[in-house]
C-alpha atoms as a PDB file:
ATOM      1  CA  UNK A   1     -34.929 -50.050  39.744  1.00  0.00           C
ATOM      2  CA  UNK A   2     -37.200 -51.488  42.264  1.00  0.00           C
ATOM      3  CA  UNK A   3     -35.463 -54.329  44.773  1.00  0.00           C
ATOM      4  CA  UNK A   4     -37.441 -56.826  47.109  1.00  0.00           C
ATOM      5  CA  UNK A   5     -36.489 -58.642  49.692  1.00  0.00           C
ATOM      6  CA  UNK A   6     -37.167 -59.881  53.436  1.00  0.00           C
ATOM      7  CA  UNK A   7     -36.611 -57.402  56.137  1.00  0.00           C
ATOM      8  CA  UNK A   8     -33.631 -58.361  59.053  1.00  0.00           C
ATOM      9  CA  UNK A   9     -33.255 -55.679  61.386  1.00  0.00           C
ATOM     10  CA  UNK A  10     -30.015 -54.861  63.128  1.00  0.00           C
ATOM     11  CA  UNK A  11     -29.054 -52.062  65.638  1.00  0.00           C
ATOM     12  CA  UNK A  12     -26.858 -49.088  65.920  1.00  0.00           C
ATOM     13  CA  UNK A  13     -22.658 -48.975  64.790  1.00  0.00           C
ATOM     14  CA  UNK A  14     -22.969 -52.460  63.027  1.00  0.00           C
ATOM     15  CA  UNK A  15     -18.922 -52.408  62.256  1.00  0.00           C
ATOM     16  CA  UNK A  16     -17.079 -53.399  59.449  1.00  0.00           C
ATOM     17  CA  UNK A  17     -15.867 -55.785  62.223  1.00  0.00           C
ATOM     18  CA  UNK A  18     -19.274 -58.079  62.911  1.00  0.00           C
ATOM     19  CA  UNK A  19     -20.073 -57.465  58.996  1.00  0.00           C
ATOM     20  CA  UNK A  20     -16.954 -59.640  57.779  1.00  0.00           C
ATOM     21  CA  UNK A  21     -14.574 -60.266  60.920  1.00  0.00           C
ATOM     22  CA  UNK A  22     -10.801 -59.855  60.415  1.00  0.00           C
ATOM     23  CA  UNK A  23     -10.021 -63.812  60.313  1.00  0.00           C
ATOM     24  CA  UNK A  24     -11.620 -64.090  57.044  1.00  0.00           C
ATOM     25  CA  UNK A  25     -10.018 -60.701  55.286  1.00  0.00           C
ATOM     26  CA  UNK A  26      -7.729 -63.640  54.078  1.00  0.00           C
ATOM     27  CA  UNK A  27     -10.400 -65.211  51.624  1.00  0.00           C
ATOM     28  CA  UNK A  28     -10.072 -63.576  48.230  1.00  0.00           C
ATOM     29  CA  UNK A  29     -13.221 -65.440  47.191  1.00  0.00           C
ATOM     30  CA  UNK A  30     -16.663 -63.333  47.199  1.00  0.00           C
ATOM     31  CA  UNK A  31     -18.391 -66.141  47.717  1.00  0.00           C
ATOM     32  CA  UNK A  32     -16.428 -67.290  50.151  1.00  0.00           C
ATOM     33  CA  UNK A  33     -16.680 -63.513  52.251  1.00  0.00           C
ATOM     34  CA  UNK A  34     -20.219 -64.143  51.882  1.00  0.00           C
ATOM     35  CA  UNK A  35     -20.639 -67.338  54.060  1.00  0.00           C
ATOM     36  CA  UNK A  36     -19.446 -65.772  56.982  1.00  0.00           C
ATOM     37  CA  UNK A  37     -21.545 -62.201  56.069  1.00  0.00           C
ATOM     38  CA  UNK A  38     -22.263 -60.456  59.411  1.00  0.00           C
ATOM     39  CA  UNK A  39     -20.976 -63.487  61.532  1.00  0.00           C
ATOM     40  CA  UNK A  40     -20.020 -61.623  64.248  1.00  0.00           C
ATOM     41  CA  UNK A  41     -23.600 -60.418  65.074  1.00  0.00           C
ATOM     42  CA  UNK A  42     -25.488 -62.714  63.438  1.00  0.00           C
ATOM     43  CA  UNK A  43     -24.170 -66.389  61.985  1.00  0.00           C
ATOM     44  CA  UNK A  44     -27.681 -67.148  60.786  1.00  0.00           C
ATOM     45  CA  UNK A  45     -27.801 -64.355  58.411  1.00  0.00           C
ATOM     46  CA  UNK A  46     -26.295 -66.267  54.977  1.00  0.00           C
ATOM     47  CA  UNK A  47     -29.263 -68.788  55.711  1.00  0.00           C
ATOM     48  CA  UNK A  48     -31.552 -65.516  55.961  1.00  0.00           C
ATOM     49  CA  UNK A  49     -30.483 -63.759  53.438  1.00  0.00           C
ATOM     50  CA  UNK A  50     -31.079 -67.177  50.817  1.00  0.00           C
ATOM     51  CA  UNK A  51     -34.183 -65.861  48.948  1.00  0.00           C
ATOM     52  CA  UNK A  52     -32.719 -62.089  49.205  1.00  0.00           C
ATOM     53  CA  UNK A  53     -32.544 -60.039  52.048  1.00  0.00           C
ATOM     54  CA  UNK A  54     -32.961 -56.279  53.012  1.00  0.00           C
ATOM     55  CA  UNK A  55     -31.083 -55.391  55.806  1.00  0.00           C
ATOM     56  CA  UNK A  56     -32.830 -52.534  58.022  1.00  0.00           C
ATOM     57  CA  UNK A  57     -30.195 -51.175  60.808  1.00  0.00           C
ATOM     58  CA  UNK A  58     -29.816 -47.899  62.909  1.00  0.00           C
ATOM     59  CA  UNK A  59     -27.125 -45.329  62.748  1.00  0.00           C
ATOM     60  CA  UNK A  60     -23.571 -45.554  61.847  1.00  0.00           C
ATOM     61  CA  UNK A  61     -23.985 -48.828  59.508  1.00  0.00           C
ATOM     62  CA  UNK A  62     -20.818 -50.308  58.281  1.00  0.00           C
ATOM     63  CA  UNK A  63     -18.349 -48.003  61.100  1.00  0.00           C
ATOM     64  CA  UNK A  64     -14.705 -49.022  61.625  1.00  0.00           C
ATOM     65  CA  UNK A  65     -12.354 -50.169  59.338  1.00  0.00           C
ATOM     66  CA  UNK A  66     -12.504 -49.190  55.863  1.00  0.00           C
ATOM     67  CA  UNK A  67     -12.368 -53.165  54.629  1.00  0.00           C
ATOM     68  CA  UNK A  68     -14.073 -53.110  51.107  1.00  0.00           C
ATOM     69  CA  UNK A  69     -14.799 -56.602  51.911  1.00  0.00           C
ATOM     70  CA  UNK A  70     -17.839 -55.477  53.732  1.00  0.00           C
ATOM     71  CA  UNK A  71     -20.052 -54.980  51.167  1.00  0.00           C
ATOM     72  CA  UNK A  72     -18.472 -57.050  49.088  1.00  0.00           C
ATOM     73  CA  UNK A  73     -19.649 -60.341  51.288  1.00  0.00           C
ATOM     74  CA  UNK A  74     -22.998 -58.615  51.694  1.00  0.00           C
ATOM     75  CA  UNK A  75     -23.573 -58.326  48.492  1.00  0.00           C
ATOM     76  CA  UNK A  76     -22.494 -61.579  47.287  1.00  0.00           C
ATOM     77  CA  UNK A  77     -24.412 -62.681  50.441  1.00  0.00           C
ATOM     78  CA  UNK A  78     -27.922 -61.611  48.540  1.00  0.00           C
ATOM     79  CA  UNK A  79     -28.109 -58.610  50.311  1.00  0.00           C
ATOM     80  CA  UNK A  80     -30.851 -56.427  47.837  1.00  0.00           C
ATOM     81  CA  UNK A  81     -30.544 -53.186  49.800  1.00  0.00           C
ATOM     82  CA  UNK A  82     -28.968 -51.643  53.063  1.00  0.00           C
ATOM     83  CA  UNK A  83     -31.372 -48.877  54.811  1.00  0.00           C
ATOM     84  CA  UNK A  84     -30.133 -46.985  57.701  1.00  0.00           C
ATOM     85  CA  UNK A  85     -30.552 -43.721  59.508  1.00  0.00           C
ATOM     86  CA  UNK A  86     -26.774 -43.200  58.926  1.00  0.00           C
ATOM     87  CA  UNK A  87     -23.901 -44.982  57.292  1.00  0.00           C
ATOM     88  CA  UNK A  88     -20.389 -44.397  58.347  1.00  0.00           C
ATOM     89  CA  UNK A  89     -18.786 -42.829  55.442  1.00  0.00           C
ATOM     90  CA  UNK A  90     -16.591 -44.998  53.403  1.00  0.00           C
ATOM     91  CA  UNK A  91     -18.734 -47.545  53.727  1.00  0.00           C
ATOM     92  CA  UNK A  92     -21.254 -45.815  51.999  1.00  0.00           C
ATOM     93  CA  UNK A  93     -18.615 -45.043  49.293  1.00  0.00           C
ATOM     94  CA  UNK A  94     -17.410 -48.300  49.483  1.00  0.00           C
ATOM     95  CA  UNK A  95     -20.842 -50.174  49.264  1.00  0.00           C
ATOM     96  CA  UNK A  96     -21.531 -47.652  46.385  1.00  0.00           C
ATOM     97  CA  UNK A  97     -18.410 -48.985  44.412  1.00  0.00           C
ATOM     98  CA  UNK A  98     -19.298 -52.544  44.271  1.00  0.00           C
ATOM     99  CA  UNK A  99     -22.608 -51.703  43.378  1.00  0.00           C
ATOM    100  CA  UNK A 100     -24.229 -52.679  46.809  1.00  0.00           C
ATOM    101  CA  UNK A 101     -27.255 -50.622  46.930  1.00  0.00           C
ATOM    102  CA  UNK A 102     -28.353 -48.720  50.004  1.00  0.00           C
ATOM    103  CA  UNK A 103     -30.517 -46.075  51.125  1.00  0.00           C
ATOM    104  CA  UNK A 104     -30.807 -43.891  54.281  1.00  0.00           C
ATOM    105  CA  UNK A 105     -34.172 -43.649  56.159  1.00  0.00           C
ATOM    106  CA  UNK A 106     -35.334 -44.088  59.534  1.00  0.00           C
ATOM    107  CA  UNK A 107     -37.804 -47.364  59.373  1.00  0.00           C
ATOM    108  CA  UNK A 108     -36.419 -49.912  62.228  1.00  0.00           C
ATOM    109  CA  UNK A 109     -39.822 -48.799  63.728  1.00  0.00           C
ATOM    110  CA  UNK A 110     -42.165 -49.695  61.251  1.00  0.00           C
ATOM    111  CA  UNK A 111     -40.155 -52.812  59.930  1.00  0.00           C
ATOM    112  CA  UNK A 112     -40.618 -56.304  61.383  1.00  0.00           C
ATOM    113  CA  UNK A 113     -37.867 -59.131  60.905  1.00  0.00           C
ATOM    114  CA  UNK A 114     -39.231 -60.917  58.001  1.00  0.00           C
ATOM    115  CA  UNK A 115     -41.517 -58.516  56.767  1.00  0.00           C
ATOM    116  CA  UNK A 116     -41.551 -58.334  52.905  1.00  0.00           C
ATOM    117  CA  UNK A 117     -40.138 -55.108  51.143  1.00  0.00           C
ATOM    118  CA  UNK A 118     -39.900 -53.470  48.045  1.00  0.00           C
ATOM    119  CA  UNK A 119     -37.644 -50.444  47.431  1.00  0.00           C
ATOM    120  CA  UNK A 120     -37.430 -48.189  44.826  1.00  0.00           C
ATOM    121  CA  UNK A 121     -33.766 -46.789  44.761  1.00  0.00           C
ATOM    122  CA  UNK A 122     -34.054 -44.364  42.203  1.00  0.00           C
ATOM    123  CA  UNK A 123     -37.094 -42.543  43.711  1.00  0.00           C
ATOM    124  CA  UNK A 124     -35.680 -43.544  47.131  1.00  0.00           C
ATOM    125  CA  UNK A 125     -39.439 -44.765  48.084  1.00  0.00           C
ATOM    126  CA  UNK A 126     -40.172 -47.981  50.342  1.00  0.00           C
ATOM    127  CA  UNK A 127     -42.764 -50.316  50.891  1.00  0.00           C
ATOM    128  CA  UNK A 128     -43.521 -52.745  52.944  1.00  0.00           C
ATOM    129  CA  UNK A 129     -45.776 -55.263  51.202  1.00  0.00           C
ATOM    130  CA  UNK A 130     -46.357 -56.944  55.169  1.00  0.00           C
ATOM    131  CA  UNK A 131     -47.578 -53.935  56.920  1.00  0.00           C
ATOM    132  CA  UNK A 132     -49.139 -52.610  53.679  1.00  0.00           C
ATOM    133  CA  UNK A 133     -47.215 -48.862  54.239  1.00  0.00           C
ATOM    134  CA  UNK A 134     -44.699 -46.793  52.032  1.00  0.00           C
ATOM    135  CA  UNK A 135     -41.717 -45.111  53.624  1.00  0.00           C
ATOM    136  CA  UNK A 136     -39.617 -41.938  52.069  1.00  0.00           C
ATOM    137  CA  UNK A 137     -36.232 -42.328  51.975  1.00  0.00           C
ATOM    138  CA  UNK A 138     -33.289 -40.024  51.070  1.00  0.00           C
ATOM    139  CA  UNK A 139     -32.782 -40.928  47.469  1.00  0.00           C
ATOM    140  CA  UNK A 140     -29.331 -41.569  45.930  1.00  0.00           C
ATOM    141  CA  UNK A 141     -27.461 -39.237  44.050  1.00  0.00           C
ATOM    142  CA  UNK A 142     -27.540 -39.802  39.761  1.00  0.00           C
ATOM    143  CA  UNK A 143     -23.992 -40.830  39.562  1.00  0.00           C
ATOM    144  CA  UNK A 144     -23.870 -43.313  42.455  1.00  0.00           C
ATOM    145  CA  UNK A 145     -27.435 -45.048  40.798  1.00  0.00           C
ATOM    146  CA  UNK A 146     -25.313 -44.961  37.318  1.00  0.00           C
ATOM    147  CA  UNK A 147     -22.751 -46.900  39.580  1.00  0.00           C
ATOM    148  CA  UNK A 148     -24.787 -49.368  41.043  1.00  0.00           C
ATOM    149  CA  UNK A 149     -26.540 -49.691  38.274  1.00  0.00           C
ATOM    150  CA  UNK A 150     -23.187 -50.560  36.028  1.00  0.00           C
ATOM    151  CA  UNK A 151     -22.646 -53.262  38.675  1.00  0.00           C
ATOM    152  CA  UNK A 152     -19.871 -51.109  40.885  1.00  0.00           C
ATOM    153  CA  UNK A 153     -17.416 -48.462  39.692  1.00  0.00           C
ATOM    154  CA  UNK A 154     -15.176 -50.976  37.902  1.00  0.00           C
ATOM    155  CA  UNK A 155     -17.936 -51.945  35.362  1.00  0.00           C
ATOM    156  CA  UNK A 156     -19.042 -48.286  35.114  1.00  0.00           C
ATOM    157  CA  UNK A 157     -15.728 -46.989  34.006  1.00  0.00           C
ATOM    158  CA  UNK A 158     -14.927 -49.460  31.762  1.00  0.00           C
ATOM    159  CA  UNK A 159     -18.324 -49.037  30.151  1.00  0.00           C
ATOM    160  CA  UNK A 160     -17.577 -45.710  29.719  1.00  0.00           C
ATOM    161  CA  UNK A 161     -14.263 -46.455  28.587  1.00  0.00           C
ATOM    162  CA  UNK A 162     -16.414 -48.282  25.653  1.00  0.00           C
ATOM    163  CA  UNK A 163     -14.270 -51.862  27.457  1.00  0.00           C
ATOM    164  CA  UNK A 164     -17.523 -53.703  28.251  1.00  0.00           C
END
């Protein structure tokens, strides 16, 4: 599965909190999550993300709460692909279960906002098509690639429940 998208870079501990902020935990809409994706650090980024994006952030991604609706609104956002050098825990499970796909590597440095990527989640290998290099990254597990790939846990089980 190979992903592309434009590169915006964010910092350290991006919380659940600037991802989707609390005021909007009302909206049961994905869509709706997704025009106010990362609004409390950025308010541009649903223009940014238009044509697909690949978000490129520091440690601790998605630390705080445990809102699902994180990734959710990402995802429904067009986020491709989250890399970071760490993700808080349940996000990563969470981002995992709505078949949000991310990958953890160290690449803020040799990433520019805007810069084109391609990422290969099942080999866990980057490129960026801009700066004409190709990153390693910590691959994911098989099951949580059979999860993304099923479109988030829900789809996954009831494939395998022979429902879809």
């Amino acid at each position: 599965m190979k992903i592309r998208g434009k590169a915006v870079i964010y910092g350290d501990d991006i919380d659940t909190d600037v991802i989707i902020p609390g005021r909007y935990l009302v909206l049961q809409d994905p869509v709706e999550l997704a025009k106010h994706a990362m609004e409390g650090v950025d308010p541009d980024y649903p223009r940014k993300a238009r044509g697909g994006a690949i978000i490129v952030a520091g440690r601790n991604f998605g630390c705080g709460s445990s809102r699902e609706e994180a990734p959710v609104a990402l995802k429904h956002a067009n986020t491709r692909c989250v890399i970071a050098e760490s993700f808080a825990r349940i996000f990563y499970r969470n981002a995992i279960n709505v078949g949000l796909p991310i990958l953890e590597a160290s690449i803020r440095d040799r990433v520019s906002e805007g810069d084109e990527l391609e990422v290969d989640v099942v080999n866990g290998i980057i490129e960026n098509k801009t700066k004409g290099m190709v990153i390693k990254a910590k691959p994911l597990p098989p099951l949580a690639l059979e999860i993304i790939n099923a479109g988030g846990l829900t789809r996954y089980i009831r494939k395998k429940l022979g429902l879809e």
